[in-house]
N, C-alpha and C. Protein backbone atom coordinates (compact mmCIF):
# COMPACT_ATOMS: atom_id res chain seq x y z
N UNK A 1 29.37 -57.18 1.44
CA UNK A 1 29.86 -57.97 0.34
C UNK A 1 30.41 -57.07 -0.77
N UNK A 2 29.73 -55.91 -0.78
CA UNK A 2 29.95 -55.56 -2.05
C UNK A 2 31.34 -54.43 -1.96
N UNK A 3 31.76 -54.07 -0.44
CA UNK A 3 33.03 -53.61 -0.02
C UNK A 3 34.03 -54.73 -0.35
N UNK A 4 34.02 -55.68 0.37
CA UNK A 4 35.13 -57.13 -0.06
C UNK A 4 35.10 -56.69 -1.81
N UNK A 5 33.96 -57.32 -2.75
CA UNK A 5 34.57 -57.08 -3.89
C UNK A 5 35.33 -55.84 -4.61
N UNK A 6 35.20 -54.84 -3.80
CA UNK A 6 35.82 -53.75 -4.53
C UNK A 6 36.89 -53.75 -4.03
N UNK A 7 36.83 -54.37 -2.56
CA UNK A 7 38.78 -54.19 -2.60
C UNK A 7 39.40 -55.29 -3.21
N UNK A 8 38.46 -56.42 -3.79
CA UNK A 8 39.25 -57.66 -5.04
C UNK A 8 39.39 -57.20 -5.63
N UNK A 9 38.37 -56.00 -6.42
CA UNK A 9 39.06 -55.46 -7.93
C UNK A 9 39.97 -54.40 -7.71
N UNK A 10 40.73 -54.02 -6.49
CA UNK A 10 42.00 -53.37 -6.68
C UNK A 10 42.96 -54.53 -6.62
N UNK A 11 42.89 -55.41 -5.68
CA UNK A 11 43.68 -56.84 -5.59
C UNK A 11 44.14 -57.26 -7.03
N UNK A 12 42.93 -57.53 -7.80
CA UNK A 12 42.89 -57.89 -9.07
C UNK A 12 43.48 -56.98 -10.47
N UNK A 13 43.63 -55.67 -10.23
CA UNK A 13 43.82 -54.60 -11.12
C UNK A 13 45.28 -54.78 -11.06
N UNK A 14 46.11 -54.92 -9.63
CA UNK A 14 46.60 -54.81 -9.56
C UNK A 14 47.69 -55.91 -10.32
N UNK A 15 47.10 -57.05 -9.70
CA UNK A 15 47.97 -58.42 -10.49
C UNK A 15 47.88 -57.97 -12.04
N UNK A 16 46.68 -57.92 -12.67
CA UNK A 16 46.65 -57.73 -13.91
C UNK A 16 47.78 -57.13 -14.57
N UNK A 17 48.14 -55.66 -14.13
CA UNK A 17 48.76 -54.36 -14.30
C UNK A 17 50.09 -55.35 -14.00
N UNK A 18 50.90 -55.53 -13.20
CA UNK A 18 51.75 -56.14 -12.85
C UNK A 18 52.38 -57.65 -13.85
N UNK A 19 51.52 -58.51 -14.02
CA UNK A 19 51.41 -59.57 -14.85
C UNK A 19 51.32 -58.94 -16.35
N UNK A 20 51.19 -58.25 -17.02
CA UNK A 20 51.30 -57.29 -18.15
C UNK A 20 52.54 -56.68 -18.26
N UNK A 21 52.74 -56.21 -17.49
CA UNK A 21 54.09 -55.48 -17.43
C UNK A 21 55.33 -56.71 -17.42
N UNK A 22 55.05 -57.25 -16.24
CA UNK A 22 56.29 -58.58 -16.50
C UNK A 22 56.59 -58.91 -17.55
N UNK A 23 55.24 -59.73 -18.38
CA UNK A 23 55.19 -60.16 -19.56
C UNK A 23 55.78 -59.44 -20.74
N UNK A 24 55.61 -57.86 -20.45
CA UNK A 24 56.33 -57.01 -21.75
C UNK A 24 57.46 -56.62 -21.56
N UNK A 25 58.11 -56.97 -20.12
CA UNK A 25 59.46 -56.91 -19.99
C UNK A 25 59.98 -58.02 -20.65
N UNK A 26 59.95 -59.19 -20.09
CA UNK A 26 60.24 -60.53 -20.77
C UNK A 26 60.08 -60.09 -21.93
N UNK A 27 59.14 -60.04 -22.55
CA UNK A 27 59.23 -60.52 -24.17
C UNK A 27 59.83 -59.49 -24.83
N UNK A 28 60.37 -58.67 -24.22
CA UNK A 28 61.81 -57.50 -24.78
C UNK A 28 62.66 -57.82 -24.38
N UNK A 29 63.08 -58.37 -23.24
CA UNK A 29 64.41 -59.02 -22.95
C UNK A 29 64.70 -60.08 -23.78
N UNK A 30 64.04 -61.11 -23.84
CA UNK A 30 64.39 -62.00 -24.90
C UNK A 30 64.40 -62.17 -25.83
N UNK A 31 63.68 -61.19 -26.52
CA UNK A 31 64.46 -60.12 -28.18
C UNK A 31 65.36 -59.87 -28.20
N UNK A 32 65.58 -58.87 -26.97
CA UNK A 32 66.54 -57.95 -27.67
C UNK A 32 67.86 -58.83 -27.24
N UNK A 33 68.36 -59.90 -26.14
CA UNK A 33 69.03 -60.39 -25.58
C UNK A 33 69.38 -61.88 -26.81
N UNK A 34 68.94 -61.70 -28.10
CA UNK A 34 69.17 -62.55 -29.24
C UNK A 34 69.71 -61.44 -30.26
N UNK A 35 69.52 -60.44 -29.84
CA UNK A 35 69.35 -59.14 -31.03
C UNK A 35 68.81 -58.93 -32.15
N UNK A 36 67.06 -59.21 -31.59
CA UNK A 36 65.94 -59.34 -32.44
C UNK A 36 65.60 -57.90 -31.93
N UNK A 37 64.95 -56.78 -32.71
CA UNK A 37 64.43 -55.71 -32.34
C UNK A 37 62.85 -55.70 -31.93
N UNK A 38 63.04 -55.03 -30.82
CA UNK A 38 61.32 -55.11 -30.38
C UNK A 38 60.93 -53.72 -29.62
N UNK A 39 59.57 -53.40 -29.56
CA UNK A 39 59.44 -52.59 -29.03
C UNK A 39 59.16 -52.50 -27.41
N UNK A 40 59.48 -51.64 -26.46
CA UNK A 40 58.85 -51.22 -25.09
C UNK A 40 58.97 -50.09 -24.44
N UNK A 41 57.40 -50.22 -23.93
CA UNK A 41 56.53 -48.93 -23.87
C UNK A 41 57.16 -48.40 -22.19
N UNK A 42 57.03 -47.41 -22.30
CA UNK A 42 56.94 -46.58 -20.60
C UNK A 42 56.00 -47.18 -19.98
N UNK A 43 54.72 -47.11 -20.36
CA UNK A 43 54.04 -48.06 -19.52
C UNK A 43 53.84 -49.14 -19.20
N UNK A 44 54.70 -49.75 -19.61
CA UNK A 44 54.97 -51.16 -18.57
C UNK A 44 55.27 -50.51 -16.92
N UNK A 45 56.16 -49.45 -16.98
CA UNK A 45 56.35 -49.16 -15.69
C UNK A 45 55.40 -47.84 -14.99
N UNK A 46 55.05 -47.15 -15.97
CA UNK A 46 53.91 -45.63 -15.55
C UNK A 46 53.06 -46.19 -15.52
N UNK A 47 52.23 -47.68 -15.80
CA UNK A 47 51.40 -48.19 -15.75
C UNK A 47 51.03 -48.38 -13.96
N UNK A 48 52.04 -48.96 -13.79
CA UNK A 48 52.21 -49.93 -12.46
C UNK A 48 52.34 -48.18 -11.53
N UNK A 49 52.85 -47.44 -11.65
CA UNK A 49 53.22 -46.43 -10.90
C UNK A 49 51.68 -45.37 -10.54
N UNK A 50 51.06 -45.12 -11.91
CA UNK A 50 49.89 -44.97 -11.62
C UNK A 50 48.44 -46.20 -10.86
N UNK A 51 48.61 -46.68 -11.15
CA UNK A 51 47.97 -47.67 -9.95
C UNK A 51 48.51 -47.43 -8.80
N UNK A 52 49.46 -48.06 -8.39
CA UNK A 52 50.28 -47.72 -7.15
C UNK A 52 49.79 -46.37 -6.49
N UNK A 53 49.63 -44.95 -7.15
CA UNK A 53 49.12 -44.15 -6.55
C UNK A 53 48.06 -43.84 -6.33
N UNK A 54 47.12 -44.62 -7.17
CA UNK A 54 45.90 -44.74 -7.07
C UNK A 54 45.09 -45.20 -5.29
N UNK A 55 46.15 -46.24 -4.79
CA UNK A 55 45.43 -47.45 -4.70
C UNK A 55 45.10 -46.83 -2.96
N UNK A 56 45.82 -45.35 -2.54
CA UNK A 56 44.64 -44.90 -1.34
C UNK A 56 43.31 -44.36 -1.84
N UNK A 57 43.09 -43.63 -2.91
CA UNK A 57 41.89 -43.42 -3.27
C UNK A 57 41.14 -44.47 -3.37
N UNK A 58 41.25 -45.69 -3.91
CA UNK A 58 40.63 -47.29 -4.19
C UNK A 58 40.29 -47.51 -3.21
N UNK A 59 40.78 -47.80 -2.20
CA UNK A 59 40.52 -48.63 -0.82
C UNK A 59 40.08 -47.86 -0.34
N UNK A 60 38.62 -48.27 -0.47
CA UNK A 60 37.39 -47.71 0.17
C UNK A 60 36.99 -48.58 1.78
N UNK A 61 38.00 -49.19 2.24
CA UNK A 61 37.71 -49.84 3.00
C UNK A 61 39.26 -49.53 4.41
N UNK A 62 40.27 -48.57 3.78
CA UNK A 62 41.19 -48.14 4.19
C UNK A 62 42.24 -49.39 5.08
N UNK A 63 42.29 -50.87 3.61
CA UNK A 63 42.72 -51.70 4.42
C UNK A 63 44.46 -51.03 4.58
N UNK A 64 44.86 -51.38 5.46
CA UNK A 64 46.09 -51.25 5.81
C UNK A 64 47.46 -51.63 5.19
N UNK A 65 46.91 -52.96 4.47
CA UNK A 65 47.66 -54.02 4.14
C UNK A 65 47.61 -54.09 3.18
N UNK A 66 46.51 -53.45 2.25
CA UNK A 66 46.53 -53.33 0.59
C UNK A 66 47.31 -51.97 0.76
N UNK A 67 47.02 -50.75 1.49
CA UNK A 67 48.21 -49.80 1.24
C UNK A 67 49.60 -49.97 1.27
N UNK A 68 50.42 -51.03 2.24
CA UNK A 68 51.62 -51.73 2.37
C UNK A 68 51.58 -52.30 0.88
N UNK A 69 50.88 -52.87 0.28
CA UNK A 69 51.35 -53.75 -0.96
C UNK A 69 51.59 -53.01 -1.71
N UNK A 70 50.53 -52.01 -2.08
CA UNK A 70 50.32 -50.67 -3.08
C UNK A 70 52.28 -49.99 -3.02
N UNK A 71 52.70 -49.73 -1.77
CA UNK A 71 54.21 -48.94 -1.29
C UNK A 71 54.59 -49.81 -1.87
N UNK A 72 54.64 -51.40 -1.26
CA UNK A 72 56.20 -52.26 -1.70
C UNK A 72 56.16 -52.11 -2.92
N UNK A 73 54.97 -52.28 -4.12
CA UNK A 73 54.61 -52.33 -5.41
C UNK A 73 55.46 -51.14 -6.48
N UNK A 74 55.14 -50.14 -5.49
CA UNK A 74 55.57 -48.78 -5.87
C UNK A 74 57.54 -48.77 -5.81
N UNK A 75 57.87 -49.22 -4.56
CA UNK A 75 59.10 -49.19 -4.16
C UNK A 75 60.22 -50.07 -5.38
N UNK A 76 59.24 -51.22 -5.47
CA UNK A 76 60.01 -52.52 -6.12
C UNK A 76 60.24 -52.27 -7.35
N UNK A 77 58.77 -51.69 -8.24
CA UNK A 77 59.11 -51.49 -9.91
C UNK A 77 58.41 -50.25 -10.40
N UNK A 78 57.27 -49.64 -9.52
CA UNK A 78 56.94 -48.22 -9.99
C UNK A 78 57.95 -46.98 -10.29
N UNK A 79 58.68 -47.09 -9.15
CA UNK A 79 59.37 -45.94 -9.66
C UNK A 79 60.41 -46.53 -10.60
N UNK A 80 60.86 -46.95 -11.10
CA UNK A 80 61.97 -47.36 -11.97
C UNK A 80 62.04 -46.52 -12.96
N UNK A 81 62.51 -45.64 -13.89
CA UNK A 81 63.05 -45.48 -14.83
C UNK A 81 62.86 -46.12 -15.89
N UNK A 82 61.90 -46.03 -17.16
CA UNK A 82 61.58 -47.15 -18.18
C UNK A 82 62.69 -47.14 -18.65
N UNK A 83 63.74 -45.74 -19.10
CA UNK A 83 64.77 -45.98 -19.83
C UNK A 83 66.04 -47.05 -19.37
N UNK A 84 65.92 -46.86 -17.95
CA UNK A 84 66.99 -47.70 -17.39
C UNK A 84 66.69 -49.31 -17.72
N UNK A 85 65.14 -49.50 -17.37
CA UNK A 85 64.65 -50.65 -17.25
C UNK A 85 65.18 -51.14 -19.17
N UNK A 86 64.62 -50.22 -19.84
CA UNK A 86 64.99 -50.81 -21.39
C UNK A 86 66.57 -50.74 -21.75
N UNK A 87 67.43 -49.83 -21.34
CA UNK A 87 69.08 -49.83 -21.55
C UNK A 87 69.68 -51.11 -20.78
N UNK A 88 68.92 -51.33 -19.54
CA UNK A 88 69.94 -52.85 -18.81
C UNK A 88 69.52 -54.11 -18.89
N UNK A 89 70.35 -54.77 -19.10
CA UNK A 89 69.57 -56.12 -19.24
C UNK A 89 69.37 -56.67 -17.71
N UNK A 90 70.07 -56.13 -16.62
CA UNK A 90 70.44 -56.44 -15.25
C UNK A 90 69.20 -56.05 -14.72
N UNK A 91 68.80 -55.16 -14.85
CA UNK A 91 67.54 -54.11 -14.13
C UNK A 91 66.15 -54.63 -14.35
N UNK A 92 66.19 -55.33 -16.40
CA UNK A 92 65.09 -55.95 -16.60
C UNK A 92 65.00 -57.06 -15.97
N UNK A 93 66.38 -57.74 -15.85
CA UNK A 93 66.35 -59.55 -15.19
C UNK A 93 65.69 -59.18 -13.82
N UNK A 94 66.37 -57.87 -12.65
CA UNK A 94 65.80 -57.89 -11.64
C UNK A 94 64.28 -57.59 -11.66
N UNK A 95 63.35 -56.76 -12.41
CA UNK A 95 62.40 -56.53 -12.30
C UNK A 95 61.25 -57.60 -12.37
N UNK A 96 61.60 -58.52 -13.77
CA UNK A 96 60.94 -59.66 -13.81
C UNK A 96 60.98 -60.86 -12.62
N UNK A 97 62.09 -60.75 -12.03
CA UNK A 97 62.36 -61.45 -10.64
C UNK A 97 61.26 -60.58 -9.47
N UNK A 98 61.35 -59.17 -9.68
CA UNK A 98 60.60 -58.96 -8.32
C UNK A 98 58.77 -58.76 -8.92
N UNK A 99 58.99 -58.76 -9.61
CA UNK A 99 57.86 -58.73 -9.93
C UNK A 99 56.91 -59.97 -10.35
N UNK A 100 57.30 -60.91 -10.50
CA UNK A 100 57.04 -62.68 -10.12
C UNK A 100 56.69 -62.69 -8.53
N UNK A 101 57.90 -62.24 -7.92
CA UNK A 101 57.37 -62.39 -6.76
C UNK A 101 56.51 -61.57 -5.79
N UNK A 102 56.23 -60.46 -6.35
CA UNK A 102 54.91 -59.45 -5.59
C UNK A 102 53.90 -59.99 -6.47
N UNK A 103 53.70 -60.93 -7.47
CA UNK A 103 52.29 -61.64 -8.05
C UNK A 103 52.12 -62.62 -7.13
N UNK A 104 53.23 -63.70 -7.06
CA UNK A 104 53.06 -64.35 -5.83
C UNK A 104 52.29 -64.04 -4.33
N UNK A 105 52.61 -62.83 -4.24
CA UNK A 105 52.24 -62.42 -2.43
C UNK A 105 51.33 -61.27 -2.90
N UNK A 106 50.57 -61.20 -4.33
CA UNK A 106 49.29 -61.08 -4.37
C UNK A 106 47.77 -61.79 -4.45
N UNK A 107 48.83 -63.15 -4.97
CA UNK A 107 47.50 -64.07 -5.21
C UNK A 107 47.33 -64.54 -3.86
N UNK A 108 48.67 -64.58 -2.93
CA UNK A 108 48.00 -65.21 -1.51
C UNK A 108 47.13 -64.13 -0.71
N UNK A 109 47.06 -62.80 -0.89
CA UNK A 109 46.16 -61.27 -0.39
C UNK A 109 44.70 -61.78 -0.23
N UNK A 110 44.82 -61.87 0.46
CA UNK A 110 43.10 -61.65 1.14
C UNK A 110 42.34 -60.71 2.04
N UNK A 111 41.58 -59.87 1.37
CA UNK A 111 41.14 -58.23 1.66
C UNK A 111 40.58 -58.43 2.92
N UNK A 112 40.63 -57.39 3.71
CA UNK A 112 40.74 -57.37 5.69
C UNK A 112 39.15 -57.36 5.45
N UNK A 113 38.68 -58.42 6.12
CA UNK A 113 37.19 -58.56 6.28
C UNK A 113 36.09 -57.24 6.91
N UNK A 114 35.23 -56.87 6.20
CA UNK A 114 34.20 -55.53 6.23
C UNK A 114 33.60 -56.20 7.53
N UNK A 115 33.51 -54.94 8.45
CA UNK A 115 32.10 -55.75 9.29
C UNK A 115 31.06 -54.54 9.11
C-alpha cells in the first residue's frame, strides 16, 4: 500500500506542478494580451522540467508508464524556453492547450499495481 501511495504522490506532484504552471501562463497571457503588465517566472517551466527529471529517481516502483508520462511531460512543456514561452503569444496559447491536456491523461493515470 504504501508503494501505490508514493507513486500517487509523484502522480499528484506532478498534476499540481503542471496545473500551476498552466494557470501562470494563462493569467500572463491574458494580461499581457489586453496590455495589462504582469509578471512570469522561469519556473512555470524549470518547475515542470525539474520534476520531469526527477521522476526516475521517484518511482520507486520503476513503473514504466509513469516514466512515459514523466518524457511526454518533459517533451511537451519542460524543455521550452521560458523566454520564448513569455515573447509568443502562439507558444503560450500552445502550451496551455498541451498542458490541459497531459492534466487530462493524468487524472485518468492509475499507478501499475505493487505485488
Amino acid at each position: 500500500r504504501k508503494l501505490e501511495e508514493a507513486q500517487a504522490d509523484v502522480v499528484r506532484r506532478l498534476i499540481e506542478r503542471i496545473s500551476e504552471s498552466v494557470d501562470s501562463i494563462q493569467h500572463y497571457h491574458d494580461k499581457v494580451s489586453v496590455g495589462e503588465r504582469s509578471a512570469f517566472y522561469d519556473s512555470a517551466i524549470t518547475g515542470i522540467k525539474a520534476l520531469c527529471s526527477a521522476i526516475p529517481k521517484l518511482n520507486i516502483t520503476k513503473d514504466a508508464k509513469l516514466n512515459e508520462i514523466g518524457k511526454l511531460v518533459l517533451q511537451e512543456i519542460g524543455e521550452l524556453d521560458p523566454k520564448t514561452v513569455k515573447d509568443s503569444p502562439t507558444v503560450r496559447e500552445t502550451v496551455i492547450r498541451k498542458g490541459t491536456s497531459l492534466l487530462d491523461k493524468l487524472q485518468n493515470y492509475s499507478p501499475q499495481p505493487v505485488n
